[in-house]
N, C-alpha and C. Protein backbone atom coordinates (compact mmCIF):
# COMPACT_ATOMS: atom_id res chain seq x y z
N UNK A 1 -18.20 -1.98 19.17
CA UNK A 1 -19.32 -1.97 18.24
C UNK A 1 -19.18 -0.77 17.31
N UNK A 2 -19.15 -0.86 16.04
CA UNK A 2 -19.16 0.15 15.03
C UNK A 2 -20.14 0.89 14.87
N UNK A 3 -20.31 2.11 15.18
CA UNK A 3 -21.04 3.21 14.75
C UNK A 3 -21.53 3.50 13.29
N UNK A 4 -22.77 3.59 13.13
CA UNK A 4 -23.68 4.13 12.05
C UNK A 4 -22.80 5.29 11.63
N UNK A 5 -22.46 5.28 10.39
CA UNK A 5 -22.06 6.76 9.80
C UNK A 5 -22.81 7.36 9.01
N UNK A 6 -22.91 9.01 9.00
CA UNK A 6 -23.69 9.27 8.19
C UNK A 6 -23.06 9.74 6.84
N UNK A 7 -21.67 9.49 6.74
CA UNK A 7 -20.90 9.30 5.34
C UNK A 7 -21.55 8.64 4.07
N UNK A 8 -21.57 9.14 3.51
CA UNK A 8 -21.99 7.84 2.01
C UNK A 8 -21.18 7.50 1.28
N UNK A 9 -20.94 6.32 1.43
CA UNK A 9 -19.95 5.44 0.68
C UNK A 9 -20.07 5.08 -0.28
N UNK A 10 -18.63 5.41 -1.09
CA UNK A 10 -18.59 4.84 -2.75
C UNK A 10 -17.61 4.70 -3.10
N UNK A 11 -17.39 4.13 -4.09
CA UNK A 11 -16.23 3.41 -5.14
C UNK A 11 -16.04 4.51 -5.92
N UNK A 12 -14.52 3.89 -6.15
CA UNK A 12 -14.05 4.63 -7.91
C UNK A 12 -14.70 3.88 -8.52
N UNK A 13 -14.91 3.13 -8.76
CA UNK A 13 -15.66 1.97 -9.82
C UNK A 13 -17.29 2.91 -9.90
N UNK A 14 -17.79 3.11 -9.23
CA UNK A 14 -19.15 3.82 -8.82
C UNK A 14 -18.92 5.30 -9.30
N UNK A 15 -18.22 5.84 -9.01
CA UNK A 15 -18.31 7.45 -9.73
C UNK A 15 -17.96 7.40 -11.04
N UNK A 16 -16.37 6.43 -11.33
CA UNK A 16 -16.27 6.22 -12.79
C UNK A 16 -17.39 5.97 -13.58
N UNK A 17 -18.56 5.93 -13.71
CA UNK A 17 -19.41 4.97 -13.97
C UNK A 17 -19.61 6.76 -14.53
N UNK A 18 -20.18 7.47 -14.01
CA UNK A 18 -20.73 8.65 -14.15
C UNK A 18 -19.57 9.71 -14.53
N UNK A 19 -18.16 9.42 -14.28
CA UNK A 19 -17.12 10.27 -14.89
C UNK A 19 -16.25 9.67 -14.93
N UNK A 20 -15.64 9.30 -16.36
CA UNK A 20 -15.20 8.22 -16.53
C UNK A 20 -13.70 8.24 -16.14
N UNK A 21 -12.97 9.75 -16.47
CA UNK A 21 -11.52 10.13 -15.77
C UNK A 21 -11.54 10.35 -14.21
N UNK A 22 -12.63 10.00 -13.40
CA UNK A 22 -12.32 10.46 -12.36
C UNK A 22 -11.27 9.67 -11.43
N UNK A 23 -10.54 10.34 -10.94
CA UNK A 23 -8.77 9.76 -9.83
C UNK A 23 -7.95 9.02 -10.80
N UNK A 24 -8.62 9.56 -11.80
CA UNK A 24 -7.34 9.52 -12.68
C UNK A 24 -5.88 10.37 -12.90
N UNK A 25 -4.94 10.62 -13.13
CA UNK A 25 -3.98 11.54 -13.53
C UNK A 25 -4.12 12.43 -14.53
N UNK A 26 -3.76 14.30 -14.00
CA UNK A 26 -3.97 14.97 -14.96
C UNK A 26 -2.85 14.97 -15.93
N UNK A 27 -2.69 14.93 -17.53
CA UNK A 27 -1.30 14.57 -17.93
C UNK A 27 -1.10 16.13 -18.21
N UNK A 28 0.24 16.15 -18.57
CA UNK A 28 0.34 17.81 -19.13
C UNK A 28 -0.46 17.90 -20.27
N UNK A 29 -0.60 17.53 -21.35
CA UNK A 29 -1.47 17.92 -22.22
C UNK A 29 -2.82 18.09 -22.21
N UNK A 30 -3.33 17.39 -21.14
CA UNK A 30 -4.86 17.46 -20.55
C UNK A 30 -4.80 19.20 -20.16
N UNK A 31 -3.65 19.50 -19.08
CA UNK A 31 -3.72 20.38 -18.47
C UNK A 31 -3.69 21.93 -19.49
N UNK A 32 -2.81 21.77 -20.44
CA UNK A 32 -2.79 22.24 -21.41
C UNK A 32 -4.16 22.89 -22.19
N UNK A 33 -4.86 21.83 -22.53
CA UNK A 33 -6.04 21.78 -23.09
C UNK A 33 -7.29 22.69 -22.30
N UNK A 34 -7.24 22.34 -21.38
CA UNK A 34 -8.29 22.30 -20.31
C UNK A 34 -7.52 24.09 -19.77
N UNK A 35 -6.24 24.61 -19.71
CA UNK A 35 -6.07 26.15 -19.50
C UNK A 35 -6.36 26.74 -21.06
N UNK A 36 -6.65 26.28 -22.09
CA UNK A 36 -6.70 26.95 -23.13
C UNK A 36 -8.66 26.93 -23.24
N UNK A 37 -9.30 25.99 -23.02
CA UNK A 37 -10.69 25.63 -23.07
C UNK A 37 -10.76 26.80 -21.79
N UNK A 38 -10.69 27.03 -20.74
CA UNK A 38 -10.72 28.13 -19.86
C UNK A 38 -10.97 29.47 -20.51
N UNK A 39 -9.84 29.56 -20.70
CA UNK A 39 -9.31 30.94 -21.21
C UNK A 39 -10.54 31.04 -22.89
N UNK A 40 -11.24 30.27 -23.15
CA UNK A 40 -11.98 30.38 -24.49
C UNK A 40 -12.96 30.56 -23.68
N UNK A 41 -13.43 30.40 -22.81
CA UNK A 41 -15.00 31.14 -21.47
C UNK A 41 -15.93 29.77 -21.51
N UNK A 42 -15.45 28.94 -21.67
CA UNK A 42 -16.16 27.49 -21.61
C UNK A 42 -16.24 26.97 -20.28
N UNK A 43 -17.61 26.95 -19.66
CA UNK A 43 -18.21 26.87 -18.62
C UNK A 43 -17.83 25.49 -17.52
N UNK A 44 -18.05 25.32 -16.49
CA UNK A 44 -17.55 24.79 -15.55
C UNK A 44 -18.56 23.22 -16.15
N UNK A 45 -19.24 23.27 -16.46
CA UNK A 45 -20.32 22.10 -17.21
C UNK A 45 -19.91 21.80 -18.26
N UNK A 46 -19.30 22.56 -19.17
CA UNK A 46 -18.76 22.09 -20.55
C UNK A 46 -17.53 21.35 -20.08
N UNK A 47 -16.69 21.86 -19.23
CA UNK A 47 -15.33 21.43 -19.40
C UNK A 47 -15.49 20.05 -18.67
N UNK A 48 -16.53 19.74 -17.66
CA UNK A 48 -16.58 18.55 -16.91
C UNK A 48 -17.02 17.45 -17.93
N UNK A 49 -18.14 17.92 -18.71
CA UNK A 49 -18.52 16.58 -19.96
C UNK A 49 -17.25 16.54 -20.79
N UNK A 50 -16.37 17.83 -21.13
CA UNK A 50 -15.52 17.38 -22.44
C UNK A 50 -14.52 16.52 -21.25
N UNK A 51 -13.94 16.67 -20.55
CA UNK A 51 -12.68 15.94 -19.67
C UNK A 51 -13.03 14.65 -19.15
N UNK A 52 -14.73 14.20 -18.64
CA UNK A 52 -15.26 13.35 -18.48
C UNK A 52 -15.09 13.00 -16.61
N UNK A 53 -15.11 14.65 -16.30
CA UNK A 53 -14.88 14.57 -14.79
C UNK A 53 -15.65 15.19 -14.18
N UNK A 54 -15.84 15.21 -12.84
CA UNK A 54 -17.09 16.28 -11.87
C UNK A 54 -16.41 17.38 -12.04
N UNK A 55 -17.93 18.40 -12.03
CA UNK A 55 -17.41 19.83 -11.97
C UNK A 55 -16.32 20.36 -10.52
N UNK A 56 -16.36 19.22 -9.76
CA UNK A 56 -15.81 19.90 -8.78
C UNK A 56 -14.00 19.34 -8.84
N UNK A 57 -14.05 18.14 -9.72
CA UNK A 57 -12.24 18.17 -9.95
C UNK A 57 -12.27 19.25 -10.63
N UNK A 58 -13.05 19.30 -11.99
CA UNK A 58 -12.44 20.58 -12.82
C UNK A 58 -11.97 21.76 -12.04
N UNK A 59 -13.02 21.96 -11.25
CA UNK A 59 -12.78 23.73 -10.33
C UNK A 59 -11.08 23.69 -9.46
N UNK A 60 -11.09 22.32 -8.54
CA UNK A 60 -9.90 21.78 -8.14
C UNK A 60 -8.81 22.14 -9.26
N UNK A 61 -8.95 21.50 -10.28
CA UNK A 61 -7.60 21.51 -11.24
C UNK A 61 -7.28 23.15 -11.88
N UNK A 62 -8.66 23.61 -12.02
CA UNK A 62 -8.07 25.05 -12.57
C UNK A 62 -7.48 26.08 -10.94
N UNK A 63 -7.78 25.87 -9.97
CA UNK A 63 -7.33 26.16 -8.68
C UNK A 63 -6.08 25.83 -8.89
N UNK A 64 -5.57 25.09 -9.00
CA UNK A 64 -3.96 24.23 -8.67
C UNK A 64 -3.40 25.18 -9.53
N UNK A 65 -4.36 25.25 -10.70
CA UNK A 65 -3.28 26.26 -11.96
C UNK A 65 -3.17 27.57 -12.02
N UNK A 66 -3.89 27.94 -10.97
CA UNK A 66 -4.11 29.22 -10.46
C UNK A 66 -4.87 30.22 -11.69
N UNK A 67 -5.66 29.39 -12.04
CA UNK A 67 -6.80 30.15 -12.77
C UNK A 67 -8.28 30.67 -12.31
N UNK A 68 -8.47 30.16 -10.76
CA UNK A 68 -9.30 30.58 -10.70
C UNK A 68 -9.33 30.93 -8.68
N UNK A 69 -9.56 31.64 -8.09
CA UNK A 69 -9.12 31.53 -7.04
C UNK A 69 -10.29 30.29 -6.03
């Protein structure tokens, strides 16, 4: 018998909805963009509406690039 989880389940189809790049691929020029929008002091909220992703890939992706610890 399967157990009640208290996980909440969702789709890419379901978050896309609300960010439209999300599990998408970062391309180099995204990445590009997005270390130069950094480095201009553009906030963890700006960069998620301009990229069209959650603030928490953004934080992820500038991590990877070692921009932010």
């Amino acid at each position: 018998m399967d157990e009640p989880s208290d996980k909440q389940s969702f789709s890419v189809e379901e978050v896309q909805k609300k960010h439209s790049n999300a599990y998408e691929s970062w391309s180099r020029t995204d990445d590009l963009r997005l270390i130069n929008d950094h480095m201009s002091h553009k906030s963890i909220t700006e960069l998620a509406m301009k990229y069209k992703r959650s603030q928490g890939a953004i934080r992820a992706r500038l991590k990877k690039l070692d921009l932010i610890n």
